[in-house]
PDB file of N, CA and C in Angstrom:
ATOM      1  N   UNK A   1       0.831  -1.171   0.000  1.00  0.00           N
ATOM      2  CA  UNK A   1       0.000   0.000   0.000  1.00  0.00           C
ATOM      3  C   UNK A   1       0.883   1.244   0.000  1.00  0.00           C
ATOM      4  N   UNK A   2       0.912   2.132  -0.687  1.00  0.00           N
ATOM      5  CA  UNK A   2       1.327   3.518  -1.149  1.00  0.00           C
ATOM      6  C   UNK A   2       0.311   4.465  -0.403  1.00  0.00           C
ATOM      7  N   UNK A   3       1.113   5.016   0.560  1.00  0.00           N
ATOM      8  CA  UNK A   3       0.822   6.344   1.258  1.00  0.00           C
ATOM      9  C   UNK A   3       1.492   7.626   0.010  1.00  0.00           C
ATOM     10  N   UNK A   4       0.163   8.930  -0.125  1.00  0.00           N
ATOM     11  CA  UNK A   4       0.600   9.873  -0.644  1.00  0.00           C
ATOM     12  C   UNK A   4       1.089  10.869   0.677  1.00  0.00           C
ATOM     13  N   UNK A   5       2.028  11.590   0.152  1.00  0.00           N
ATOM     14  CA  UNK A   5       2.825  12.440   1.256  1.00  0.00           C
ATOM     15  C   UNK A   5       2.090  13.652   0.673  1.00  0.00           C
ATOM     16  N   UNK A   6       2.090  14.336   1.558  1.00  0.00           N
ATOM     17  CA  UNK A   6       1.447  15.645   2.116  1.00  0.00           C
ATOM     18  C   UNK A   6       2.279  16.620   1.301  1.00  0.00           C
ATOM     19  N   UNK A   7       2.370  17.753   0.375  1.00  0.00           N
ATOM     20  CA  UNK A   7       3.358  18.644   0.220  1.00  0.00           C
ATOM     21  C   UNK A   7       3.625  19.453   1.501  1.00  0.00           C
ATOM     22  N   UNK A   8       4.442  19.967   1.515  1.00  0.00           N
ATOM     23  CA  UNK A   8       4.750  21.369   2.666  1.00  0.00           C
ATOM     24  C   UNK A   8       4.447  22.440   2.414  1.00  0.00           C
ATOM     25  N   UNK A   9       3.748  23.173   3.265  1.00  0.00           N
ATOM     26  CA  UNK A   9       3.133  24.087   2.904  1.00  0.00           C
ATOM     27  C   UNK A   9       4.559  25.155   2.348  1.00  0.00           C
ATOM     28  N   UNK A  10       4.911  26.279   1.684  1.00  0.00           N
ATOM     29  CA  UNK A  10       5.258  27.481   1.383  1.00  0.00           C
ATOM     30  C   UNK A  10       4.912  28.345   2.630  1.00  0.00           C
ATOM     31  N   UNK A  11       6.040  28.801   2.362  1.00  0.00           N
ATOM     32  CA  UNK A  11       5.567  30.727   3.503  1.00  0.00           C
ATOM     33  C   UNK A  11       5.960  31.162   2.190  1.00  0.00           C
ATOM     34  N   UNK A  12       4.629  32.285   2.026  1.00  0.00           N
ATOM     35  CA  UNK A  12       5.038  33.240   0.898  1.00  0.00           C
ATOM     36  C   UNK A  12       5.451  34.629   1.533  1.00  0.00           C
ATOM     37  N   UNK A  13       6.656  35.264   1.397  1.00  0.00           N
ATOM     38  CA  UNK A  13       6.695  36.289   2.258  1.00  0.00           C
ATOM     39  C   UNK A  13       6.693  37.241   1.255  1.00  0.00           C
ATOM     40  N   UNK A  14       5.728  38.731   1.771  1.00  0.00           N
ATOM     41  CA  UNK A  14       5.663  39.744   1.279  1.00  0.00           C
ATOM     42  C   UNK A  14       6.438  40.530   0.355  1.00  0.00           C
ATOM     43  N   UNK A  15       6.871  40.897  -0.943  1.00  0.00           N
ATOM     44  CA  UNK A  15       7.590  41.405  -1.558  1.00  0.00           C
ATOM     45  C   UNK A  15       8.296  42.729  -0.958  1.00  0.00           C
ATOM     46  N   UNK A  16       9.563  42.621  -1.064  1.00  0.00           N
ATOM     47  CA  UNK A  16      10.261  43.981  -0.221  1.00  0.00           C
ATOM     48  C   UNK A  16       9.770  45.168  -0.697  1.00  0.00           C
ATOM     49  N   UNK A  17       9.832  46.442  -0.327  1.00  0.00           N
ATOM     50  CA  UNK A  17       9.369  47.768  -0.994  1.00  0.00           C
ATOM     51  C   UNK A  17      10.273  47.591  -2.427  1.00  0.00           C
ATOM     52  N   UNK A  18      10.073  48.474  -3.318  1.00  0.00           N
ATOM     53  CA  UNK A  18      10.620  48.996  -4.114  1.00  0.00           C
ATOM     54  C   UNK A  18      11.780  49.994  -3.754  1.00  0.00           C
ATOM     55  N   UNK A  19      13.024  49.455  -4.052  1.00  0.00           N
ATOM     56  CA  UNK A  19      13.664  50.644  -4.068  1.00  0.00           C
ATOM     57  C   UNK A  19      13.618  51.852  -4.592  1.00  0.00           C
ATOM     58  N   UNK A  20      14.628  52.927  -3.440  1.00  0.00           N
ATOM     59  CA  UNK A  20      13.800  54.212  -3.873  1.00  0.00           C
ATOM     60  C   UNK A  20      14.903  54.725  -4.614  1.00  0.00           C
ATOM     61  N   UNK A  21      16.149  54.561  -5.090  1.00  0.00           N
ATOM     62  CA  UNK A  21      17.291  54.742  -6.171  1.00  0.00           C
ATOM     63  C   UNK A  21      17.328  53.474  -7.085  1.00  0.00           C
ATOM     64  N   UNK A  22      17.482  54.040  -8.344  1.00  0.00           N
ATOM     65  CA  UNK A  22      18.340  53.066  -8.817  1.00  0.00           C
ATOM     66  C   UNK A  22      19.650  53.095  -9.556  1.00  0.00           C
ATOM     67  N   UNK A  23      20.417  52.005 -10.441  1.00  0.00           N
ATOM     68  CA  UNK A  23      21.399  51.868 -10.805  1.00  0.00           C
ATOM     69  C   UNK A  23      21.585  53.141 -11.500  1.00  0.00           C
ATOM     70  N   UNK A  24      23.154  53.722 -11.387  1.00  0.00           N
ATOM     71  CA  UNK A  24      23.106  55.417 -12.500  1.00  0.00           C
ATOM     72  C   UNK A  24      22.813  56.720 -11.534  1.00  0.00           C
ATOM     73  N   UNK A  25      21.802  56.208 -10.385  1.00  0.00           N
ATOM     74  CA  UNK A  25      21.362  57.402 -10.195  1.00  0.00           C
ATOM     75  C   UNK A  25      22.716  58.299  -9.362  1.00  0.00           C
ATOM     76  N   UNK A  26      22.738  59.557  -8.886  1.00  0.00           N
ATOM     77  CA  UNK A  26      23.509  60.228  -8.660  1.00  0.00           C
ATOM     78  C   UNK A  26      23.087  60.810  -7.248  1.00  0.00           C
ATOM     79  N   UNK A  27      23.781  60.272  -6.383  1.00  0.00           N
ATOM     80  CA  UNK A  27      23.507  60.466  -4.836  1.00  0.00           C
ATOM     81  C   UNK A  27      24.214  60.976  -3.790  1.00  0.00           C
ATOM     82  N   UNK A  28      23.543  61.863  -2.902  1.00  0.00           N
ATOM     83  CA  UNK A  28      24.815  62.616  -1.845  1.00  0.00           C
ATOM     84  C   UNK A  28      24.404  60.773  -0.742  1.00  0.00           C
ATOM     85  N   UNK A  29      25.445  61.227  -0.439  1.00  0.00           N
ATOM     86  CA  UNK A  29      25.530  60.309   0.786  1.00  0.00           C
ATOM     87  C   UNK A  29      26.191  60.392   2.474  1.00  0.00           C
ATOM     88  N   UNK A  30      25.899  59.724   3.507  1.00  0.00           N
ATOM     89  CA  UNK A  30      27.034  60.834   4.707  1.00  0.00           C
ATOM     90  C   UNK A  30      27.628  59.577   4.832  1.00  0.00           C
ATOM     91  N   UNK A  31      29.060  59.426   4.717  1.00  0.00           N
ATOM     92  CA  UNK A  31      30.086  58.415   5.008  1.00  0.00           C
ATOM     93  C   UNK A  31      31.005  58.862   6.354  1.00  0.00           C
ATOM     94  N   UNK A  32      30.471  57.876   7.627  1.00  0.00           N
ATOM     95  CA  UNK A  32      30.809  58.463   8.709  1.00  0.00           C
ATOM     96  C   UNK A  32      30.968  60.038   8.883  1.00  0.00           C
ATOM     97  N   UNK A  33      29.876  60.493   8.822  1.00  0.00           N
ATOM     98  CA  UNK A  33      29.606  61.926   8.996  1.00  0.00           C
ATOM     99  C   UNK A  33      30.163  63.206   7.975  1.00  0.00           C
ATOM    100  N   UNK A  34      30.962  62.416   7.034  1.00  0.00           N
ATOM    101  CA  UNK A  34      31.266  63.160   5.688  1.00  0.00           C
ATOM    102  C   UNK A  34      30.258  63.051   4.744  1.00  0.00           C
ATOM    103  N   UNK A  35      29.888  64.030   4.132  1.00  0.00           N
ATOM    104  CA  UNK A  35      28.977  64.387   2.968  1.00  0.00           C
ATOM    105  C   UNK A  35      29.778  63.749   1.780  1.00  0.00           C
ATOM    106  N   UNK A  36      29.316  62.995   0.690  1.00  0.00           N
ATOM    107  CA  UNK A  36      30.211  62.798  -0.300  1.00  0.00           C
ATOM    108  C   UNK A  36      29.139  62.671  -2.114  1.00  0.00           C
ATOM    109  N   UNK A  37      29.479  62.850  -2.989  1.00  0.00           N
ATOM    110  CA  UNK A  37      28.607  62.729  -4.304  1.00  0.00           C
ATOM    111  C   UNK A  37      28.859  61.470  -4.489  1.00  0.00           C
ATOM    112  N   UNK A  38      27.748  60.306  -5.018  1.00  0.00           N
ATOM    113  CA  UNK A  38      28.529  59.268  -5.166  1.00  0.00           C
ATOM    114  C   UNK A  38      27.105  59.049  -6.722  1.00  0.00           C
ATOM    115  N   UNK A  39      27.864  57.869  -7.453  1.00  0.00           N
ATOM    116  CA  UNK A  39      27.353  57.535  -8.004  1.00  0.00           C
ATOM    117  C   UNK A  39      26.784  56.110  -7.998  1.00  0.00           C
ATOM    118  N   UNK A  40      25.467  55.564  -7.639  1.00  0.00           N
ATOM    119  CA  UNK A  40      25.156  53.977  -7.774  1.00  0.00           C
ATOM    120  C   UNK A  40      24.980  52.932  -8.960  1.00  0.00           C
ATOM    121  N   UNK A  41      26.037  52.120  -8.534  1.00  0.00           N
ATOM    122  CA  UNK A  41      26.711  50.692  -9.438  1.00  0.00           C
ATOM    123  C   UNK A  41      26.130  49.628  -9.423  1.00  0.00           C
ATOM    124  N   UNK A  42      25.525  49.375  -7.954  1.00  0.00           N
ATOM    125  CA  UNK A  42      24.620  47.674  -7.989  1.00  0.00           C
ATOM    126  C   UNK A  42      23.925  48.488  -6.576  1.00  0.00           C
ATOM    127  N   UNK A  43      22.562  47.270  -6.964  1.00  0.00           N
ATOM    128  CA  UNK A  43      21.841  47.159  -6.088  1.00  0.00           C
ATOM    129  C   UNK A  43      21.066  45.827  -5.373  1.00  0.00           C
ATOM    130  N   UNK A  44      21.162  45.400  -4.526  1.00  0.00           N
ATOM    131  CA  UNK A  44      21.075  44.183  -3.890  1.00  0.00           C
ATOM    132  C   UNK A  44      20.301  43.969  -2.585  1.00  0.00           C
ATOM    133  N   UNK A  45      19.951  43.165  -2.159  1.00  0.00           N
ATOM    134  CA  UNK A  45      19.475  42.787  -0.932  1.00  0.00           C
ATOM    135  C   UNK A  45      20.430  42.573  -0.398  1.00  0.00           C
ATOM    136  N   UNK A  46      20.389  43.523   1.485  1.00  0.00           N
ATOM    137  CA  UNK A  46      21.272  42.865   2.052  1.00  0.00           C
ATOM    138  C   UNK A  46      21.701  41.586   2.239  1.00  0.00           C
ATOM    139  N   UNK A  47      22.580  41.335   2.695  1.00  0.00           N
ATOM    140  CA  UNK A  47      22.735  39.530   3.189  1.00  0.00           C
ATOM    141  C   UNK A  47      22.877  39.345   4.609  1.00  0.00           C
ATOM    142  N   UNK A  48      22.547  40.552   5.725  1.00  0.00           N
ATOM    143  CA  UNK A  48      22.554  40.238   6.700  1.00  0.00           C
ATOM    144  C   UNK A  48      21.144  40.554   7.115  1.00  0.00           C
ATOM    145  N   UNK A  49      20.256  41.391   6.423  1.00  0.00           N
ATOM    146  CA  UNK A  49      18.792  41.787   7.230  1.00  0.00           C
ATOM    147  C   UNK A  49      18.059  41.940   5.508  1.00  0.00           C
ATOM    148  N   UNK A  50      17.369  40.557   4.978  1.00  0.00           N
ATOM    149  CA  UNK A  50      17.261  40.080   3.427  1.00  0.00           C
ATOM    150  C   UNK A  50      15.916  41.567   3.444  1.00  0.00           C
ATOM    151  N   UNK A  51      15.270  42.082   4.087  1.00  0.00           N
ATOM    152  CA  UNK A  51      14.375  42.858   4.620  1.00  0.00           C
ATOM    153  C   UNK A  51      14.639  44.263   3.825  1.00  0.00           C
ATOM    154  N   UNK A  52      15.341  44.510   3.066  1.00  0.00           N
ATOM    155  CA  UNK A  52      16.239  45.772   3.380  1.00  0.00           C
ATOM    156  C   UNK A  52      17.348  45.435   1.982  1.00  0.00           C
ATOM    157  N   UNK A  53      17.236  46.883   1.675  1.00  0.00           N
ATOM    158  CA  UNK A  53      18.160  47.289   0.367  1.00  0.00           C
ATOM    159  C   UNK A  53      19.326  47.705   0.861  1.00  0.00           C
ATOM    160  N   UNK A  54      20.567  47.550  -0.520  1.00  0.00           N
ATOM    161  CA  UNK A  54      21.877  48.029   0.010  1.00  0.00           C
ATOM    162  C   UNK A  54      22.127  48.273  -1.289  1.00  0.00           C
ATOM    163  N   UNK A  55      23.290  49.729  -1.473  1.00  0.00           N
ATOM    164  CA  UNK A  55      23.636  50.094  -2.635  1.00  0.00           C
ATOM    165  C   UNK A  55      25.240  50.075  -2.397  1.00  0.00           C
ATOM    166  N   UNK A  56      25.611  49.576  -3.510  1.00  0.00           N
ATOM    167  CA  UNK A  56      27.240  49.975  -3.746  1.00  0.00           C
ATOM    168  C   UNK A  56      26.948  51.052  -4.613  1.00  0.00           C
ATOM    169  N   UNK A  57      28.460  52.656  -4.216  1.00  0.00           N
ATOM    170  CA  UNK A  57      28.278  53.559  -5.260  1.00  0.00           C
ATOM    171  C   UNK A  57      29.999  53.604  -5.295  1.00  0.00           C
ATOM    172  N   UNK A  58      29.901  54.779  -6.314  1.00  0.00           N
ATOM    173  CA  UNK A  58      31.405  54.850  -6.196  1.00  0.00           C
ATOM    174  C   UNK A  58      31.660  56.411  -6.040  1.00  0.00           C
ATOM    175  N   UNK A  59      32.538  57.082  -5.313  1.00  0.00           N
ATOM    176  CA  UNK A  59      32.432  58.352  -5.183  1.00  0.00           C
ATOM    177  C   UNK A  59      32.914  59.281  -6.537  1.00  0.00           C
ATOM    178  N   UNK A  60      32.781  60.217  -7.073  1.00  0.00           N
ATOM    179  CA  UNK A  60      32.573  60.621  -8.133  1.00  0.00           C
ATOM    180  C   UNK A  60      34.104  61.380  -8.126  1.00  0.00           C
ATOM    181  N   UNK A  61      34.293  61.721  -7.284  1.00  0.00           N
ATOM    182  CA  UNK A  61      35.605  62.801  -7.199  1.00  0.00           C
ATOM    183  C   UNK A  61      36.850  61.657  -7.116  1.00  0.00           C
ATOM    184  N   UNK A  62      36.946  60.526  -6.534  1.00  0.00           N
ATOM    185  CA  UNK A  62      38.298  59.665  -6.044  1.00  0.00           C
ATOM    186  C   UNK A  62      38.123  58.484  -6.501  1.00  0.00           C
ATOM    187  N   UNK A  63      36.749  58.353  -7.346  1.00  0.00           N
ATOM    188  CA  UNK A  63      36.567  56.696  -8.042  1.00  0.00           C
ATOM    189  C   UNK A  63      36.834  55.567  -6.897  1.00  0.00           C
ATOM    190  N   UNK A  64      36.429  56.176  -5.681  1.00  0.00           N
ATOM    191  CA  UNK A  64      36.181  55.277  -4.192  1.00  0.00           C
ATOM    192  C   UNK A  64      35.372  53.891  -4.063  1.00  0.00           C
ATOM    193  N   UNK A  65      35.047  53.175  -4.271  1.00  0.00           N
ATOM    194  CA  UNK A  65      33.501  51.849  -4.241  1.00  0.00           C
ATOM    195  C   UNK A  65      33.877  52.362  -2.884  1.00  0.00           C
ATOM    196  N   UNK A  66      32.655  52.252  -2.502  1.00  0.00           N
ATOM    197  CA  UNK A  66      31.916  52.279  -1.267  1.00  0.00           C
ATOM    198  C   UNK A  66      30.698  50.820  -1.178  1.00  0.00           C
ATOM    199  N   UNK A  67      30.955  49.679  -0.560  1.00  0.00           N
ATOM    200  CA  UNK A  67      30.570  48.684  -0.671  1.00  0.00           C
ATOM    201  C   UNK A  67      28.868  48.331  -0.005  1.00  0.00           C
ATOM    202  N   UNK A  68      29.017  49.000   0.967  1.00  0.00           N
ATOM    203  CA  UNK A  68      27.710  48.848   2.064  1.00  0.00           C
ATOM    204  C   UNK A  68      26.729  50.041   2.204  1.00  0.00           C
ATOM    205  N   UNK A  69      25.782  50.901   1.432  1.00  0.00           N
ATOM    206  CA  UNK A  69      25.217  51.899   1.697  1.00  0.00           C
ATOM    207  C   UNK A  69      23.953  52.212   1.785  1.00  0.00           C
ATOM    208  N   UNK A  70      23.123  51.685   2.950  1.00  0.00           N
ATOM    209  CA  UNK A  70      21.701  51.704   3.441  1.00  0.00           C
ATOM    210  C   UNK A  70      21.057  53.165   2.784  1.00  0.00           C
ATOM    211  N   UNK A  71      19.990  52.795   3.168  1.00  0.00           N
ATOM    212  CA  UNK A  71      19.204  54.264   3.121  1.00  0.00           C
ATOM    213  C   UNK A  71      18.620  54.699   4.540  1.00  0.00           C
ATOM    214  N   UNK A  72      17.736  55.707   5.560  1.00  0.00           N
ATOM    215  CA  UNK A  72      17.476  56.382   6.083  1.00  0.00           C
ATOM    216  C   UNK A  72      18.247  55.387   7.242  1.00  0.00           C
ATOM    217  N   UNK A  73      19.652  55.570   7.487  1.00  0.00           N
ATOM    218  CA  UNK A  73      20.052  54.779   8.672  1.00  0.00           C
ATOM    219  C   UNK A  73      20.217  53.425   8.950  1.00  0.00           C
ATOM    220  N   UNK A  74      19.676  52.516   7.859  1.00  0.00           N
ATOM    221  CA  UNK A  74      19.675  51.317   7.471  1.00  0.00           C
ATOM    222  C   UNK A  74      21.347  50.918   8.134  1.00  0.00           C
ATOM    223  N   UNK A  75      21.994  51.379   7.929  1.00  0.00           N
ATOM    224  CA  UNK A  75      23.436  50.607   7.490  1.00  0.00           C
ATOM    225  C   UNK A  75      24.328  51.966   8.843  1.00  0.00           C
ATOM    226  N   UNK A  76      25.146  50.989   9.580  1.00  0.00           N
ATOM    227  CA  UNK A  76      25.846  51.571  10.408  1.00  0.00           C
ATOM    228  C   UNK A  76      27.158  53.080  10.344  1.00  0.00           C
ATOM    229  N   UNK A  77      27.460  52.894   8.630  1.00  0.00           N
ATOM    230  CA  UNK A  77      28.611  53.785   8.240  1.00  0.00           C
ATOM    231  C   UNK A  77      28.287  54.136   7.521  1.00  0.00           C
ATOM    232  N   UNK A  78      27.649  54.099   6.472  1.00  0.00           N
ATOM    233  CA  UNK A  78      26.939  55.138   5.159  1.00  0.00           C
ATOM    234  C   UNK A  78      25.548  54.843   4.620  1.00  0.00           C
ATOM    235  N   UNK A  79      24.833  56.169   4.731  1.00  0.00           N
ATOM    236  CA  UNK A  79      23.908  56.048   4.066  1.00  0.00           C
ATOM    237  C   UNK A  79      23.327  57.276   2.927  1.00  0.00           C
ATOM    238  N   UNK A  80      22.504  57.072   1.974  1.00  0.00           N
ATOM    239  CA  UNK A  80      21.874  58.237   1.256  1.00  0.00           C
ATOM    240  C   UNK A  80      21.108  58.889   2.310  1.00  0.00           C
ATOM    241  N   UNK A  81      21.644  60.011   1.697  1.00  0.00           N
ATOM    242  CA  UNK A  81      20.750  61.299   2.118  1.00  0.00           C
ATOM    243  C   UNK A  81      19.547  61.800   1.131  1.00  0.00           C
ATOM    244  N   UNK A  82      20.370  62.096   0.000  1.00  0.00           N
ATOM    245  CA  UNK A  82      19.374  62.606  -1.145  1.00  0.00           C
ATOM    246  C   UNK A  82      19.659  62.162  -2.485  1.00  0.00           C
ATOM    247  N   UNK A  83      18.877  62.170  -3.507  1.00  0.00           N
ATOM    248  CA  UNK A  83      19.254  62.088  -4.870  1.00  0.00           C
ATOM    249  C   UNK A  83      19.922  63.500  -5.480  1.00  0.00           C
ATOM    250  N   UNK A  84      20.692  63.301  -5.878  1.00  0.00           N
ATOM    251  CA  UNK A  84      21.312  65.264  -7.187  1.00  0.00           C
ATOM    252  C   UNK A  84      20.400  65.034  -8.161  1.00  0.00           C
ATOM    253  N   UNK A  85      19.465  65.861  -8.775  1.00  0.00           N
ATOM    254  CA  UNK A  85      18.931  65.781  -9.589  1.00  0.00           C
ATOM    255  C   UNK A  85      18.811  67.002 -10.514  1.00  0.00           C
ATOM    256  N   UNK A  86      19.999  67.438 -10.155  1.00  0.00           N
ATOM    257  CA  UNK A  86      19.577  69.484 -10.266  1.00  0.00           C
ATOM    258  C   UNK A  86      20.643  69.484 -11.650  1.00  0.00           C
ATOM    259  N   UNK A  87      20.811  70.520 -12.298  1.00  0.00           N
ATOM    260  CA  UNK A  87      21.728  70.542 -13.623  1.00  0.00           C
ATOM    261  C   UNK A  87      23.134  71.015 -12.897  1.00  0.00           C
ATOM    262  N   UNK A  88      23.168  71.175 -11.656  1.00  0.00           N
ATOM    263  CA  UNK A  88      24.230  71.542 -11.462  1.00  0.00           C
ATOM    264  C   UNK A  88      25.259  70.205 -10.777  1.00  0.00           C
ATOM    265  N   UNK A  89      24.811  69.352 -11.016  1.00  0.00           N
ATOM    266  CA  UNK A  89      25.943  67.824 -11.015  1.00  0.00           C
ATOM    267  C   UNK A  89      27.201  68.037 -11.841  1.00  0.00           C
ATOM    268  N   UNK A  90      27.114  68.728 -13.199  1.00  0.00           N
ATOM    269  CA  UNK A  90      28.083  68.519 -13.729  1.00  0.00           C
ATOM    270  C   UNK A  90      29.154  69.662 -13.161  1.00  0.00           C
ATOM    271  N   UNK A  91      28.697  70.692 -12.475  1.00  0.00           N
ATOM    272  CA  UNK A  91      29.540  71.656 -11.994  1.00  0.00           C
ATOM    273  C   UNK A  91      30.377  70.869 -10.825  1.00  0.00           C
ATOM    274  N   UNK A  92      29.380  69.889  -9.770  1.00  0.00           N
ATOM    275  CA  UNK A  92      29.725  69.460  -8.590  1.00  0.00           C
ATOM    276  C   UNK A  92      31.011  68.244  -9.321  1.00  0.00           C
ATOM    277  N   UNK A  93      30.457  67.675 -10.602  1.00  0.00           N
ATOM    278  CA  UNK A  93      31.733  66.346 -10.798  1.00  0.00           C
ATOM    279  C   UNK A  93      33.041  67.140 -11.270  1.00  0.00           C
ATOM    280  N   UNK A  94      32.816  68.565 -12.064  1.00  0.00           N
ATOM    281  CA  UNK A  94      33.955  69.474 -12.788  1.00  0.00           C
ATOM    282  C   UNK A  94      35.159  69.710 -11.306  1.00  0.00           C
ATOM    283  N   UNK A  95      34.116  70.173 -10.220  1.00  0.00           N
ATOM    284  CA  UNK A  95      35.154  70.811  -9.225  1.00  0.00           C
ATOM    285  C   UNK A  95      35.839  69.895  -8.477  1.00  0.00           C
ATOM    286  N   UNK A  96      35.126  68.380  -8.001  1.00  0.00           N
ATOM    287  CA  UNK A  96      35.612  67.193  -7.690  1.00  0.00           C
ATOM    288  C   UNK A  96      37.070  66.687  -8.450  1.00  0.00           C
ATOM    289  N   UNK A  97      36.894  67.415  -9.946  1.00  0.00           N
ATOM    290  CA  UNK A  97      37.866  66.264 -10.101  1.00  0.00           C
ATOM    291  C   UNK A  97      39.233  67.095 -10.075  1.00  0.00           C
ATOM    292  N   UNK A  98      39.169  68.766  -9.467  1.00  0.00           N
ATOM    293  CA  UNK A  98      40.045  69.847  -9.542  1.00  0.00           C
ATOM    294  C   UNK A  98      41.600  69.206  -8.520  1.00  0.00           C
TER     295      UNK A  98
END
């Protein structure tokens, strides 16, 4: 006699928000309490809190990666502050690279 087995149920868990940057975009950020322009390269789910976005950018003036960068406090050492969206980026990348 053949017993059918039961499947297991699934947990379907809620889809994360939408991130609120994406790849390209052009972002101030505070890196341990320094203001910096950075630009974002990848975007990923953390791997320590799957709950929660993380951006790598790279700083625009020193070609820096910056590996770990939460948003509103998310992340212990850097996070976005704001998007640049103004025409004056290209003035801010001209004087960066002085």
């Amino acid at each position: 006699m053949k017993f059918k087995h039961k499947k297991e149920a699934t947990v379907v868990e809620p889809p994360m928000e939408k991130p609120k940057w994406k790849v390209g975009d052009i972002v101030a950020i505070n890196f341990l309490g320094d203001f910096r322009v950075c630009k974002i390269i990848e975007l990923k789910r953390n791997p320590l809190h799957e709950e929660r976005w993380v951006y790598r950018v790279v700083e625009i003036s020193s070609n820096v990666i910056i590996p770990y960068v939460g948003v509103d406090g998310s992340e212990k050492f850097a996070n976005i502050i704001e998007e640049i969206i103004d025409d004056s980026i290209e003035e801010i990348i001209d004087d960066s690279k002085e």
